[in-house]
N, C-alpha and C. Protein backbone atom coordinates (compact mmCIF):
# COMPACT_ATOMS: atom_id res chain seq x y z
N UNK A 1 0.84 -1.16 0.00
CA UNK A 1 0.00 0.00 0.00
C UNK A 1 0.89 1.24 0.00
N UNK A 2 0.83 2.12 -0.50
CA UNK A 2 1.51 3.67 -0.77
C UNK A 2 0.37 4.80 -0.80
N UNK A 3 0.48 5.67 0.26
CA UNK A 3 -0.47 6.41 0.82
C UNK A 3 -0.06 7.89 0.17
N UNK A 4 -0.94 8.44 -0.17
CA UNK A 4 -0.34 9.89 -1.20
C UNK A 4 -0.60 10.97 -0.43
N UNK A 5 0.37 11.78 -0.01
CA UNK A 5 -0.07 12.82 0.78
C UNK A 5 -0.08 14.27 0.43
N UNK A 6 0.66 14.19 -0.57
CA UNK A 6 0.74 14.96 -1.32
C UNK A 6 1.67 14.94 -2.66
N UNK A 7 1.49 15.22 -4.11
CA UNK A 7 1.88 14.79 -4.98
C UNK A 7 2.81 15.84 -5.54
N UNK A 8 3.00 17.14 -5.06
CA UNK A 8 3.60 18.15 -5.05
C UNK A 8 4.90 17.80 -4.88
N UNK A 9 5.12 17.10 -3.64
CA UNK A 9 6.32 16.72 -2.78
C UNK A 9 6.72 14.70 -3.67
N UNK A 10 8.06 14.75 -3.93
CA UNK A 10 7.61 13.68 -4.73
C UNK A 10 8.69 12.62 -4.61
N UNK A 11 10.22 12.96 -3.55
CA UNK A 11 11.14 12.42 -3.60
C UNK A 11 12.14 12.49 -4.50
N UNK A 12 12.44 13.31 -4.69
CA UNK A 12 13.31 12.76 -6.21
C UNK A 12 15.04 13.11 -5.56
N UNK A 13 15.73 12.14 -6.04
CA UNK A 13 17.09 11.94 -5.55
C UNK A 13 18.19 12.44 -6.83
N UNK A 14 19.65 12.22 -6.35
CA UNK A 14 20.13 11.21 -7.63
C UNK A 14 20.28 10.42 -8.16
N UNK A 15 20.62 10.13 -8.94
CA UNK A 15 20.93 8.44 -9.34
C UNK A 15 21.94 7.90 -9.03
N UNK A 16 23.02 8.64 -8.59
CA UNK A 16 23.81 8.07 -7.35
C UNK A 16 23.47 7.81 -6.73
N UNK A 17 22.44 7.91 -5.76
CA UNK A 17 21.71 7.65 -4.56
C UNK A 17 21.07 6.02 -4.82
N UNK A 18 20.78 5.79 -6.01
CA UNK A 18 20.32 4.66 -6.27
C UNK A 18 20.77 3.24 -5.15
N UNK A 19 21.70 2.98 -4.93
CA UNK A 19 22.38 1.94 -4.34
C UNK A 19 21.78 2.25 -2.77
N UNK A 20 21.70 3.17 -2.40
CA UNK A 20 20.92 3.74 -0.80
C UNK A 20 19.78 3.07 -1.15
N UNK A 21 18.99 2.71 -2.10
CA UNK A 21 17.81 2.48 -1.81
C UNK A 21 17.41 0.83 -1.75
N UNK A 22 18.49 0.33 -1.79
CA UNK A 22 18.41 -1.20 -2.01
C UNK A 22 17.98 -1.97 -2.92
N UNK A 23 17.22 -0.90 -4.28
CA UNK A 23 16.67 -1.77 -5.25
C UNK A 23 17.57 -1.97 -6.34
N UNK A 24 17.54 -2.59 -7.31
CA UNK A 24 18.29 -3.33 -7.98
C UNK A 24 18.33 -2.07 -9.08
N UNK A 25 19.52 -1.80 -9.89
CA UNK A 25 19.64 -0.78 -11.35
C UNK A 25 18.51 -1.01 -11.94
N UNK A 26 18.11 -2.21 -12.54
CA UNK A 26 17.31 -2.93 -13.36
C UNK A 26 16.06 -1.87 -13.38
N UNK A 27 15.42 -1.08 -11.68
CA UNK A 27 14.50 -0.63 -11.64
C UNK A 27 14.76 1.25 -11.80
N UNK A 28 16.12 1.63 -12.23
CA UNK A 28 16.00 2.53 -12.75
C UNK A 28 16.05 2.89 -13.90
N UNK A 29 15.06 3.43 -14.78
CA UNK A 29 14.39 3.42 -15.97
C UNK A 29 13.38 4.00 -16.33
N UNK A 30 12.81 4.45 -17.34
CA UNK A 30 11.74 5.51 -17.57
C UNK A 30 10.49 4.81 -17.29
N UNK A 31 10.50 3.87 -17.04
CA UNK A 31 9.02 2.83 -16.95
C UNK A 31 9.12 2.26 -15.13
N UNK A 32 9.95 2.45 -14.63
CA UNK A 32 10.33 2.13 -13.40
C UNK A 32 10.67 4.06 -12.30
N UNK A 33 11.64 3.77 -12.12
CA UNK A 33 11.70 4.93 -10.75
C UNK A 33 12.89 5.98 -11.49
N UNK A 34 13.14 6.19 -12.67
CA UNK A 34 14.16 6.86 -12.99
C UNK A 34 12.93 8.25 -13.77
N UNK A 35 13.01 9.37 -13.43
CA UNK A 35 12.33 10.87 -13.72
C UNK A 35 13.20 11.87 -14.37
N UNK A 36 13.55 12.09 -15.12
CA UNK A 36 14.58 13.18 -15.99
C UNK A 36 15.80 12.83 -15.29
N UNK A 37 16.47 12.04 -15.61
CA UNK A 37 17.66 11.55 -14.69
C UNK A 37 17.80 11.81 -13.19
N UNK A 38 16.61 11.42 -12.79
CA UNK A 38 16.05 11.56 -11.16
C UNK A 38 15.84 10.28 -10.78
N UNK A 39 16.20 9.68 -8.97
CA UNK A 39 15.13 8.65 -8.43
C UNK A 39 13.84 9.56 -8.15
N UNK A 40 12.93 8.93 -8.47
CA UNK A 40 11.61 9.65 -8.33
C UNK A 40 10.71 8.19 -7.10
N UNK A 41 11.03 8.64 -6.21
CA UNK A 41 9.85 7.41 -5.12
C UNK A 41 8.48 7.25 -5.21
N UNK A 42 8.19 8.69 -5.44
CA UNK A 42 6.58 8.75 -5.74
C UNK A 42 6.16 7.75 -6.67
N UNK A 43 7.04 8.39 -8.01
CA UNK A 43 6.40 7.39 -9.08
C UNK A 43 6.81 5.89 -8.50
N UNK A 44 7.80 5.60 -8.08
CA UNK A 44 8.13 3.91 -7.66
C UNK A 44 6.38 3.43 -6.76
N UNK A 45 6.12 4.51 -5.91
CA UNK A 45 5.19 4.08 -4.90
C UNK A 45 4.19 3.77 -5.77
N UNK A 46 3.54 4.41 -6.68
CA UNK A 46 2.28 4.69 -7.78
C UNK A 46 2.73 3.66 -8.27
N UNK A 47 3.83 3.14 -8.98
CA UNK A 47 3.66 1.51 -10.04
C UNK A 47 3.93 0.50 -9.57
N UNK A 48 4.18 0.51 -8.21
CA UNK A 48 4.59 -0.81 -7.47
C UNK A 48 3.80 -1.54 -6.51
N UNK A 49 2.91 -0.32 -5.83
CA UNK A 49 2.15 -0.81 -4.71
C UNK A 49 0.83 -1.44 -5.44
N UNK A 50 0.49 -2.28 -4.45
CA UNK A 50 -0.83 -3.04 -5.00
C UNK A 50 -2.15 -2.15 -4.72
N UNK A 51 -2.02 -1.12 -3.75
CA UNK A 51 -3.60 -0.58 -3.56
C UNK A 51 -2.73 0.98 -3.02
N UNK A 52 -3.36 1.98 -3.21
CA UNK A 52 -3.43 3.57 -3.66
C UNK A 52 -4.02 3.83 -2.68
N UNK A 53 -3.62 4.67 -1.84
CA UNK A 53 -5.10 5.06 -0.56
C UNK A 53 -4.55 6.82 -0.73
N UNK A 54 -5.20 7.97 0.17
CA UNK A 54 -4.96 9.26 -0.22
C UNK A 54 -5.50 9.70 1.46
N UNK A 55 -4.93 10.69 1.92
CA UNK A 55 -5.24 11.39 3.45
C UNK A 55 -6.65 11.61 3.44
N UNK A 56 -7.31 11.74 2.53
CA UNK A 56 -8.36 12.13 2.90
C UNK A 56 -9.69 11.32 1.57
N UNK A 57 -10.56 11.14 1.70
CA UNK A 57 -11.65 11.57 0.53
C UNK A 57 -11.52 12.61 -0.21
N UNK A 58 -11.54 13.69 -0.12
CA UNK A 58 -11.32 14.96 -0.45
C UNK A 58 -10.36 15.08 -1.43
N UNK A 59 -8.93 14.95 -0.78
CA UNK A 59 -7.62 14.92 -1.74
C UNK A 59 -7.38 13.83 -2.27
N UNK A 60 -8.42 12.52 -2.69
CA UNK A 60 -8.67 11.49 -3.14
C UNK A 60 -9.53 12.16 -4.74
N UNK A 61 -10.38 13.12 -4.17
CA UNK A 61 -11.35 13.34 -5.18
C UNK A 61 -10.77 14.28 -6.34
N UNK A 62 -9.98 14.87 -5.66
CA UNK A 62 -9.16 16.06 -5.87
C UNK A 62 -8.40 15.43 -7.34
N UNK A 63 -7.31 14.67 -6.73
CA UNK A 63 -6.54 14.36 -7.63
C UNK A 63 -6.81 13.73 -8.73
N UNK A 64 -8.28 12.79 -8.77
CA UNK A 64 -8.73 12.05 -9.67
C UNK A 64 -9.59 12.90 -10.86
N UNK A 65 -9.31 14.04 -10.57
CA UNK A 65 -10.22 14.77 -11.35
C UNK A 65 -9.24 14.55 -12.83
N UNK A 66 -10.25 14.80 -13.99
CA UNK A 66 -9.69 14.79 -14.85
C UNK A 66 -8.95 15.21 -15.84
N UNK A 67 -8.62 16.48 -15.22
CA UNK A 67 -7.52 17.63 -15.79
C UNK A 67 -6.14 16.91 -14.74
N UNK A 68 -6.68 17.09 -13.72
CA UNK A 68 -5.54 16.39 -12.48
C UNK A 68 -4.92 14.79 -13.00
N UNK A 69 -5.37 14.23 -13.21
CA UNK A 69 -4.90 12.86 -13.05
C UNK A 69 -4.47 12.96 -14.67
N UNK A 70 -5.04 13.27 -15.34
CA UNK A 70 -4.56 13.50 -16.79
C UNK A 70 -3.19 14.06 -17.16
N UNK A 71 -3.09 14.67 -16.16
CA UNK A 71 -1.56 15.83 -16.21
C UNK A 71 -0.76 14.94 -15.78
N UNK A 72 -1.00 13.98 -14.50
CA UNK A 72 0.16 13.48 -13.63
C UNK A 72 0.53 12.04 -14.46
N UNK A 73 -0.24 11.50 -15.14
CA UNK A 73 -0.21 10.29 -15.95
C UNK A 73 0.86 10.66 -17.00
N UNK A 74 0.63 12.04 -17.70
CA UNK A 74 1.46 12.58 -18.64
C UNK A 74 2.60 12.54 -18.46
N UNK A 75 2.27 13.23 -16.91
CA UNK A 75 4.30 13.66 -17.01
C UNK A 75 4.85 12.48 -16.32
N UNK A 76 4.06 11.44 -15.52
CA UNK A 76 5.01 10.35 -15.13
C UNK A 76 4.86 8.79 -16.25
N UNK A 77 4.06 9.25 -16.93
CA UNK A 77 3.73 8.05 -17.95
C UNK A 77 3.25 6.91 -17.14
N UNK A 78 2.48 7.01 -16.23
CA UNK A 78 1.52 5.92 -15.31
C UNK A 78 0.06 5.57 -16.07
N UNK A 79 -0.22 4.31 -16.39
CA UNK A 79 -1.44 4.19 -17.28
C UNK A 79 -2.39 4.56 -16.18
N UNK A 80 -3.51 4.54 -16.59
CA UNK A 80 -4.94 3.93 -16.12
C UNK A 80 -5.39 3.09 -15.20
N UNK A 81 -4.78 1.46 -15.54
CA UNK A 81 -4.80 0.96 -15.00
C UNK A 81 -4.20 1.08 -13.13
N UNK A 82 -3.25 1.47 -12.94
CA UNK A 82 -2.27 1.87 -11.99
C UNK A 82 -3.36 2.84 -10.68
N UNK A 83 -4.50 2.94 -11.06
CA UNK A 83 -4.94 4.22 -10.48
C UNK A 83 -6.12 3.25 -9.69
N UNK A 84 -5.72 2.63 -8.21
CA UNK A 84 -6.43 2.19 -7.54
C UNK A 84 -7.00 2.51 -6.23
N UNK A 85 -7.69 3.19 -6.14
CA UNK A 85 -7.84 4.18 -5.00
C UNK A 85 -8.88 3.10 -4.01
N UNK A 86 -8.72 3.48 -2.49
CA UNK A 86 -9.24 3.18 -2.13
C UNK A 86 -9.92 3.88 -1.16
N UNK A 87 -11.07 4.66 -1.00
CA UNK A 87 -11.64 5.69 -0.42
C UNK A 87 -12.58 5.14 0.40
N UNK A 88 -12.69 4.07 0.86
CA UNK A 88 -13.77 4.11 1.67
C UNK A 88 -13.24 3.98 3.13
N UNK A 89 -13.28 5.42 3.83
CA UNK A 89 -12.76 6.43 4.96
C UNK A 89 -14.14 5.09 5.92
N UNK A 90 -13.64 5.29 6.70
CA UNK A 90 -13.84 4.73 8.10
C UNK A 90 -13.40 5.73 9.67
């Protein structure tokens, strides 16, 4: 699970840093965690985790809008599929 708290804020390292993170080269790459020659975590969290949750309903609803989620798909190249939210707040 990878909880979004805000998408503003997004991790991004160097790629030197890569080896700090314990994952293998293999996963730095434009389809994996590598962002304009960046580690980007966010995007790792968004294509790796099995279920999407968000702080609130609200900033759940927020982001899924379709100017919003349209933009962030663009610039991180995350399909459709990938977008599993799970909003039911308790």
């Amino acid at each position: 699970m990878f909880t979004i708290h805000n998408l503003g804020y997004q991790g991004l390292f160097w790629h030197y840093d890569m080896h700090l993170t314990g994952w293998a080269g293999s996963y730095f790459t434009p389809d994996g965690l590598e962002y304009y020659g960046k580690i980007n975590l966010m995007k790792g969290g968004l294509l790796y985790a099995d279920i999407l949750t968000t702080v609130s309903q609200t900033y759940s609803a927020e982001i899924q809008t379709k100017e919003y989620a349209a933009w962030f798909r663009r610039r991180h190249a995350i399909s459709q599929q990938r977008f599993i939210w799970d909003c039911e707040w308790r």
